[in-house]
C-alpha atoms as a PDB file:
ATOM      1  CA  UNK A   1       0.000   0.000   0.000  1.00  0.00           C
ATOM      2  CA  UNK A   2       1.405   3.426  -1.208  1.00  0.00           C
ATOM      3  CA  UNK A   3      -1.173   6.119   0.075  1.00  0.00           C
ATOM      4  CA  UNK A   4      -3.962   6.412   2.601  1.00  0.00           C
ATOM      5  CA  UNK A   5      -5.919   9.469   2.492  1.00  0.00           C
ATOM      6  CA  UNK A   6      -8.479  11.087   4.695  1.00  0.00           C
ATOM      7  CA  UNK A   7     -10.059  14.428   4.014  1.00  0.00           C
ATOM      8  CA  UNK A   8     -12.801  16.551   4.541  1.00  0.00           C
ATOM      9  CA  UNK A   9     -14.099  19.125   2.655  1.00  0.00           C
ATOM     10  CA  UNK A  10     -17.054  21.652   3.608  1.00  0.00           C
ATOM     11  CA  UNK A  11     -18.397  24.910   2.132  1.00  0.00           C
ATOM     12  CA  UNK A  12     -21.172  26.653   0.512  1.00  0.00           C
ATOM     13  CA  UNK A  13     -21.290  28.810  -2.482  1.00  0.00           C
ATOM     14  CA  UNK A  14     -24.389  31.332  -2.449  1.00  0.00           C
ATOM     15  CA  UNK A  15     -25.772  33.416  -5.256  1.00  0.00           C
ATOM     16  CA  UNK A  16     -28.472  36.202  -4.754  1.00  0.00           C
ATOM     17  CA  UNK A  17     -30.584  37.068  -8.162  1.00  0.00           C
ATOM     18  CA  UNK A  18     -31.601  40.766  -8.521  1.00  0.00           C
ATOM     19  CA  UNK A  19     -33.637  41.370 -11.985  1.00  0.00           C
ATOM     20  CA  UNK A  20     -31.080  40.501 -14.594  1.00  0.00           C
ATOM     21  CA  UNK A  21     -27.931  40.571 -12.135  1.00  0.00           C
ATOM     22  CA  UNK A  22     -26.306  37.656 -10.041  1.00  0.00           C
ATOM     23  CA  UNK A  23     -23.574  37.533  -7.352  1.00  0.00           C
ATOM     24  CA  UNK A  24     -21.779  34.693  -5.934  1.00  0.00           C
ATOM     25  CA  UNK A  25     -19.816  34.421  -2.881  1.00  0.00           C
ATOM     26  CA  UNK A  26     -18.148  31.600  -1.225  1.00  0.00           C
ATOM     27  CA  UNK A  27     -17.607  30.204   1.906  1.00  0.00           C
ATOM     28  CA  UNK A  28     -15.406  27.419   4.377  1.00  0.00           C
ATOM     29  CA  UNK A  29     -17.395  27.137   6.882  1.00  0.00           C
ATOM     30  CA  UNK A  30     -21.088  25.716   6.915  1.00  0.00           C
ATOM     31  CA  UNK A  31     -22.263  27.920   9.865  1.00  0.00           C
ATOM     32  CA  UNK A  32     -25.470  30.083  10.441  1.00  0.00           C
ATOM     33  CA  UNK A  33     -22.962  33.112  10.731  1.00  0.00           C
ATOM     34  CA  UNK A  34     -20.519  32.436   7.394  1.00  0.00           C
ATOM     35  CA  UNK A  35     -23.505  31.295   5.623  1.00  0.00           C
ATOM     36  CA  UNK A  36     -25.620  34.796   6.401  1.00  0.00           C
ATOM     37  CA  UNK A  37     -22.555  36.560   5.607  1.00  0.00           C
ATOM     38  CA  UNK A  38     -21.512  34.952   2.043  1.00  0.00           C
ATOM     39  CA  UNK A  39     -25.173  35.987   1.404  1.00  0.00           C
ATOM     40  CA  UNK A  40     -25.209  39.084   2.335  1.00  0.00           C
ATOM     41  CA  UNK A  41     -21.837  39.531   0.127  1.00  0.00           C
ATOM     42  CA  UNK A  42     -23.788  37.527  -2.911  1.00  0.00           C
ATOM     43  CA  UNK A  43     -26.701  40.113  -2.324  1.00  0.00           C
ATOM     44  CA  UNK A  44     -24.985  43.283  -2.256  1.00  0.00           C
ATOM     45  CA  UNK A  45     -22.572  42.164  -5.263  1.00  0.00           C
ATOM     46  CA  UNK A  46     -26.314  41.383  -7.009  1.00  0.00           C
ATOM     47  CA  UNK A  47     -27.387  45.084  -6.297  1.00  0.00           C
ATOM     48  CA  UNK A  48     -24.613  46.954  -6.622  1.00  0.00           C
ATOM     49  CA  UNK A  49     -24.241  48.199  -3.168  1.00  0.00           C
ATOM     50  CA  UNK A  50     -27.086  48.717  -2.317  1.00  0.00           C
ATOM     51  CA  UNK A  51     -28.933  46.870   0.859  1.00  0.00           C
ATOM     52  CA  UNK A  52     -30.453  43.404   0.122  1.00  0.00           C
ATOM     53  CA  UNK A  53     -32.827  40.442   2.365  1.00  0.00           C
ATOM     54  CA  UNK A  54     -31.643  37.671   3.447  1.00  0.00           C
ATOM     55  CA  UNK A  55     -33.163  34.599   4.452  1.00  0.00           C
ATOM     56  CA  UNK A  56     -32.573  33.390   7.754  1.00  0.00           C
ATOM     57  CA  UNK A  57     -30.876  30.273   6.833  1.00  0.00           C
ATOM     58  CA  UNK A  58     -31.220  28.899  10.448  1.00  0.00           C
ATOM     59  CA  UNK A  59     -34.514  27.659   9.860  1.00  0.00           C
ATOM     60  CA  UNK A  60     -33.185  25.163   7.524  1.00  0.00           C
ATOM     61  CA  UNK A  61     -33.328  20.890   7.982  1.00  0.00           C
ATOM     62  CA  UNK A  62     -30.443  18.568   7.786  1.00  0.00           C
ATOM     63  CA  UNK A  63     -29.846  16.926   4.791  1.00  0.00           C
ATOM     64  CA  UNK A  64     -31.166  13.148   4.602  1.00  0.00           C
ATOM     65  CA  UNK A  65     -29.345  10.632   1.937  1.00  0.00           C
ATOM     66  CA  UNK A  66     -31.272  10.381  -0.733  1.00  0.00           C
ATOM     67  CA  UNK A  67     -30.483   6.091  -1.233  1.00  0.00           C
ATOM     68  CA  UNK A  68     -30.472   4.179   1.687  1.00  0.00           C
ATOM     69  CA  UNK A  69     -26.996   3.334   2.962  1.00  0.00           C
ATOM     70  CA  UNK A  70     -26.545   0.507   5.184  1.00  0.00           C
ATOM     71  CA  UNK A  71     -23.167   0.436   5.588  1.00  0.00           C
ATOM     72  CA  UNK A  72     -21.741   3.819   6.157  1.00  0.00           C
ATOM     73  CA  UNK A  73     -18.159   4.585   4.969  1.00  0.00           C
ATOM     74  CA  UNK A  74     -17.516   6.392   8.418  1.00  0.00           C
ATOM     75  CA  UNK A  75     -18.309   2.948  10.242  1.00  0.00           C
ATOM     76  CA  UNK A  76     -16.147   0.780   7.764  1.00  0.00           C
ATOM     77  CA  UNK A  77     -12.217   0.862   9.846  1.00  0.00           C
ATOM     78  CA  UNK A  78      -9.026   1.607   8.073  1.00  0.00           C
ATOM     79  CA  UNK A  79      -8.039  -2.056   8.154  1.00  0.00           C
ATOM     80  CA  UNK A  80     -11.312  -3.415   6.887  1.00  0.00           C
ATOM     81  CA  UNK A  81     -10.673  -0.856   4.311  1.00  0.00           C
ATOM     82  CA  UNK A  82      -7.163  -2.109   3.474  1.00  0.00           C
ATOM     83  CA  UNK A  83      -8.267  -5.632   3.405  1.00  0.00           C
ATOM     84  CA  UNK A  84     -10.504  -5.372   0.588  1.00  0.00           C
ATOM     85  CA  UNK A  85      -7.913  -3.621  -1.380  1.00  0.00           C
ATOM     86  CA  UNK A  86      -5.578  -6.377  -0.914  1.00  0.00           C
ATOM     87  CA  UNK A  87      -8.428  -8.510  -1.681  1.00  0.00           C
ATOM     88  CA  UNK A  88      -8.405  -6.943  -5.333  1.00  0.00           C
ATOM     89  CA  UNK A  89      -4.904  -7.537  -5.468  1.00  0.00           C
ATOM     90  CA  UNK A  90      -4.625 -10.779  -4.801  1.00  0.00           C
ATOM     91  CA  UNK A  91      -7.339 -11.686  -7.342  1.00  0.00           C
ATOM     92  CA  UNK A  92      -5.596 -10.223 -10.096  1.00  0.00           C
ATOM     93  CA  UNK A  93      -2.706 -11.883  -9.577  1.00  0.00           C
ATOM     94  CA  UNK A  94      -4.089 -14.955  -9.012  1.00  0.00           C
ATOM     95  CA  UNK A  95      -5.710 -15.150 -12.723  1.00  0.00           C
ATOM     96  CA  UNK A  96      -2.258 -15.220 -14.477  1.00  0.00           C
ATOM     97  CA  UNK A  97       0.756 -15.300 -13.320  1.00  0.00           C
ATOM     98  CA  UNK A  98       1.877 -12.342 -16.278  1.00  0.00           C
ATOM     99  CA  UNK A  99       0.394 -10.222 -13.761  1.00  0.00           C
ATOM    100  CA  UNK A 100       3.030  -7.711 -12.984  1.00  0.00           C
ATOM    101  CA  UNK A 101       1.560  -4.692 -11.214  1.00  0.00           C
ATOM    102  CA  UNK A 102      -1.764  -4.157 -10.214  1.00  0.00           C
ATOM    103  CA  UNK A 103      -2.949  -0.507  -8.812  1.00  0.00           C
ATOM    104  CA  UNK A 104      -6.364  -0.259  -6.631  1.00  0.00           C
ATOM    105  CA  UNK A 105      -8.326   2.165  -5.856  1.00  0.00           C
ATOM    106  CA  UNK A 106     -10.749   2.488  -2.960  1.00  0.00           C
ATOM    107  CA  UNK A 107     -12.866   5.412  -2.714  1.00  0.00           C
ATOM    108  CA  UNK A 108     -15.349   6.541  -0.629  1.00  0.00           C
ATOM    109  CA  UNK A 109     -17.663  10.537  -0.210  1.00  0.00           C
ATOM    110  CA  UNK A 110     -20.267  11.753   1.674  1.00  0.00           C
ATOM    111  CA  UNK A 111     -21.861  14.953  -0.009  1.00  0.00           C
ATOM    112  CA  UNK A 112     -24.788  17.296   0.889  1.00  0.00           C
ATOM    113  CA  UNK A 113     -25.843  20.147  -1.573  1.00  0.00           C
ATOM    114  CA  UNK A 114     -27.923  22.001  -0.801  1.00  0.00           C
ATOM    115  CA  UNK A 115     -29.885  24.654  -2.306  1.00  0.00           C
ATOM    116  CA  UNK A 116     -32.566  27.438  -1.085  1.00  0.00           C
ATOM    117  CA  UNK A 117     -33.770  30.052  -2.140  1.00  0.00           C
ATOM    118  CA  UNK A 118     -34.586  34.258  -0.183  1.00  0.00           C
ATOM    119  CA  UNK A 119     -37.870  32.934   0.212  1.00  0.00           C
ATOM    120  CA  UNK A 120     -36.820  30.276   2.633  1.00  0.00           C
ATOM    121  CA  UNK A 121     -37.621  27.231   0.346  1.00  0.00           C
ATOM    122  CA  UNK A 122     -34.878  24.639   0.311  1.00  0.00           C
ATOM    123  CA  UNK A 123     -34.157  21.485  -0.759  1.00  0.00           C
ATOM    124  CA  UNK A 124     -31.188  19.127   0.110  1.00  0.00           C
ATOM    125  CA  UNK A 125     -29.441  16.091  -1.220  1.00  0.00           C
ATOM    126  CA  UNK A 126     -27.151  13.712   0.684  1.00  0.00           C
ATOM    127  CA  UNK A 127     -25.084  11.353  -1.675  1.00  0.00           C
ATOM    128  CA  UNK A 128     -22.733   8.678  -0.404  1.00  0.00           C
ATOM    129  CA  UNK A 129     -21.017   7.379  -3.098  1.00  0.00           C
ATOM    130  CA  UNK A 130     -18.419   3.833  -3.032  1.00  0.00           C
ATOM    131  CA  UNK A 131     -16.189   3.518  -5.650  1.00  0.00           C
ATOM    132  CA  UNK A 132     -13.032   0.491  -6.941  1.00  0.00           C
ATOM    133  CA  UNK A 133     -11.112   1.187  -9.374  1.00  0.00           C
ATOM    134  CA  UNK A 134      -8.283  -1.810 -10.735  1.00  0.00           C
ATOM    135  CA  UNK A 135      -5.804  -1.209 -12.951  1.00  0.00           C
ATOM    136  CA  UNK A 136      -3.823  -4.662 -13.694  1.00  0.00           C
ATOM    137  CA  UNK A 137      -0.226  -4.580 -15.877  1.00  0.00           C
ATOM    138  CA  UNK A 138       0.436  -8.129 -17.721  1.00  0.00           C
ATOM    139  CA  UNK A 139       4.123  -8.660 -19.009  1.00  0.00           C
ATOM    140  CA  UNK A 140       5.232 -11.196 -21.383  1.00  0.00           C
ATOM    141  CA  UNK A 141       8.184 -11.221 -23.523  1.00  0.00           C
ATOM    142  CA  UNK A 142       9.176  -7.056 -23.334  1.00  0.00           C
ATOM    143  CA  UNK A 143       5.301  -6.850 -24.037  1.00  0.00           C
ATOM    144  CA  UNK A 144       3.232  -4.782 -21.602  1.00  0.00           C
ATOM    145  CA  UNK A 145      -0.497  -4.155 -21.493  1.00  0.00           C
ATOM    146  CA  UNK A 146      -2.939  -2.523 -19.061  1.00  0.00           C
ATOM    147  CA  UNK A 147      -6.694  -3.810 -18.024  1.00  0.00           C
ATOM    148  CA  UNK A 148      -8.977  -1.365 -16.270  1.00  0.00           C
ATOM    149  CA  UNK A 149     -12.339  -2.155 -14.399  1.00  0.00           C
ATOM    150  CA  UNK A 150     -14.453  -0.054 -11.917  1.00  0.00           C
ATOM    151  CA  UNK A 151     -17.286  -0.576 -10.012  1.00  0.00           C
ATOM    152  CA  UNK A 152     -18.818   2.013  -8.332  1.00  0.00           C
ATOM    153  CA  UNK A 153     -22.356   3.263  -6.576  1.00  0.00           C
ATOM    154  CA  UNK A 154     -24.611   5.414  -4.489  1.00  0.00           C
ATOM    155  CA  UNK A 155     -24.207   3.442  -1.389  1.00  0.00           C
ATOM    156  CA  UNK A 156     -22.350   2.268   1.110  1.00  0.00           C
ATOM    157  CA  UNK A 157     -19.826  -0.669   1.533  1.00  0.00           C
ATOM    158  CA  UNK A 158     -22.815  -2.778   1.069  1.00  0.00           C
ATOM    159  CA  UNK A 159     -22.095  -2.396  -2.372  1.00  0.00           C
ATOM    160  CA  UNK A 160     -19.545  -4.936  -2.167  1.00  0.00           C
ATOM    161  CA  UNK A 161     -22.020  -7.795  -1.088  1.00  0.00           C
ATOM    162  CA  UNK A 162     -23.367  -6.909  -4.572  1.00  0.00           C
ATOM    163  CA  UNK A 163     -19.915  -7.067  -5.997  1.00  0.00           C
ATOM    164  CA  UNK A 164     -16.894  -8.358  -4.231  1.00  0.00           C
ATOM    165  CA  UNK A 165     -13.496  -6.869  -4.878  1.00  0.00           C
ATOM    166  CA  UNK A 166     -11.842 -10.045  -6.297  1.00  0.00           C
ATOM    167  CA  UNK A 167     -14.150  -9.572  -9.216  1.00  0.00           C
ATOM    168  CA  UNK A 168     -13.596  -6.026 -10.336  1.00  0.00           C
ATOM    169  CA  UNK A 169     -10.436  -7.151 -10.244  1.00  0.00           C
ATOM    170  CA  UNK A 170     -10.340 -10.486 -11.892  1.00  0.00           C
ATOM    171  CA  UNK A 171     -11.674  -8.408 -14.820  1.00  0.00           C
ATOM    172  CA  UNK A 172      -9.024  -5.975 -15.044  1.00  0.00           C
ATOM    173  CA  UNK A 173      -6.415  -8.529 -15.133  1.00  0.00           C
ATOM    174  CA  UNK A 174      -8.223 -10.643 -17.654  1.00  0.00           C
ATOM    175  CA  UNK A 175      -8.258  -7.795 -20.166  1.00  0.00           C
ATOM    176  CA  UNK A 176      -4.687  -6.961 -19.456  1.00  0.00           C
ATOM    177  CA  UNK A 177      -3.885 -10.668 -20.258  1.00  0.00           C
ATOM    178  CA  UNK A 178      -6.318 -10.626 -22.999  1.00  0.00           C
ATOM    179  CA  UNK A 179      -4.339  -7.462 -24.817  1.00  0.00           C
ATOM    180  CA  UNK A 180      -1.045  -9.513 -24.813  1.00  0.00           C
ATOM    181  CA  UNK A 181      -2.307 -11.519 -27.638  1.00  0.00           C
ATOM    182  CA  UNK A 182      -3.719  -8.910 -29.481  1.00  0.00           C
ATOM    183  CA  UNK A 183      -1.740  -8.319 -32.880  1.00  0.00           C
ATOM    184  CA  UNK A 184      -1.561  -5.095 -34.862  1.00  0.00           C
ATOM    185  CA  UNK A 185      -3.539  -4.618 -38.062  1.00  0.00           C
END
């Protein structure tokens, strides 16, 4: 394993419509207090100085996911994690022994956009999205070739009782193998 990363990310962009003109402004934080302010910077950018409402955005819900997730990615540990990586691995290598390198990629966000409106009207949409990606190199004879396979949903690590690891990954290495007997035309 090369890398292990763990970020988070969290902001809101808000524009404020006046007749025919828009302004934008942008924010880090997800607060009541940078949220009223990145409005009223939108609004008065949207009105050209002059004073504009804005909606008390503390009235607003939290998010709910929008597809059911049963197995969040915040309850899945590091090692679990790492295990179904090496999982993928191992399958690829397993199909043919040409298989030289094989790259995986576990993935894993929790999003929430929201959107509302001066009027107060809102609407929200929570999206946890699981993603492997394979990559498997097959060498034979100064030949190289590269397979590539992905599997990837909105849902949780549940998606991998759909799909197990070994598969994706099986695939990727079978088209990598596949490619070595390929001939130019």
């Amino acid at each position: 394993m090369r890398e292990h990363a763990l970020g988070s990310i969290l902001g809101a962009g808000v524009r404020a419509i006046a007749g025919e003109k828009v302004g934008y402004a942008y924010t880090d934080g997800i607060d009541p207090t940078s949220l009223i302010e990145a409005a009223k910077v939108a609004a008065e950018i949207a009105t050209e100085g002059t004073s504009g409402e804005v909606a008390d955005l503390a009235r607003l819900k939290r998010a709910k996911a929008s597809s059911r997730v049963l197995i969040h990615p915040r309850e899945v540990e590091a090692g679990r994690k790492i295990e179904l990586a090496w999982q993928a691995d191992r399958a690829a290598r397993e199909l043919d022994k040409r298989i030289r390198e094989v790259l995986v990629g576990l993935a894993d966000e929790d999003k929430t956009i929201l959107v509302a409106n001066s009027e107060g009207l809102h609407i929200s949409d929570r999206r946890v999205i699981t993603s492997l990606r394979v990559t498997a190199v097959a060498e034979q004879a100064g030949a190289r070739q590269r397979g590539f396979h992905s599997f990837s949903g909105r849902a949780g690590y549940e998606l991998f009782d759909e799909r197990a690891p070994g598969e994706v990954a099986a695939e990727a290495a079978r088209q990598a193998v596949l490619l070595l007997g390929a001939q130019e035309t």
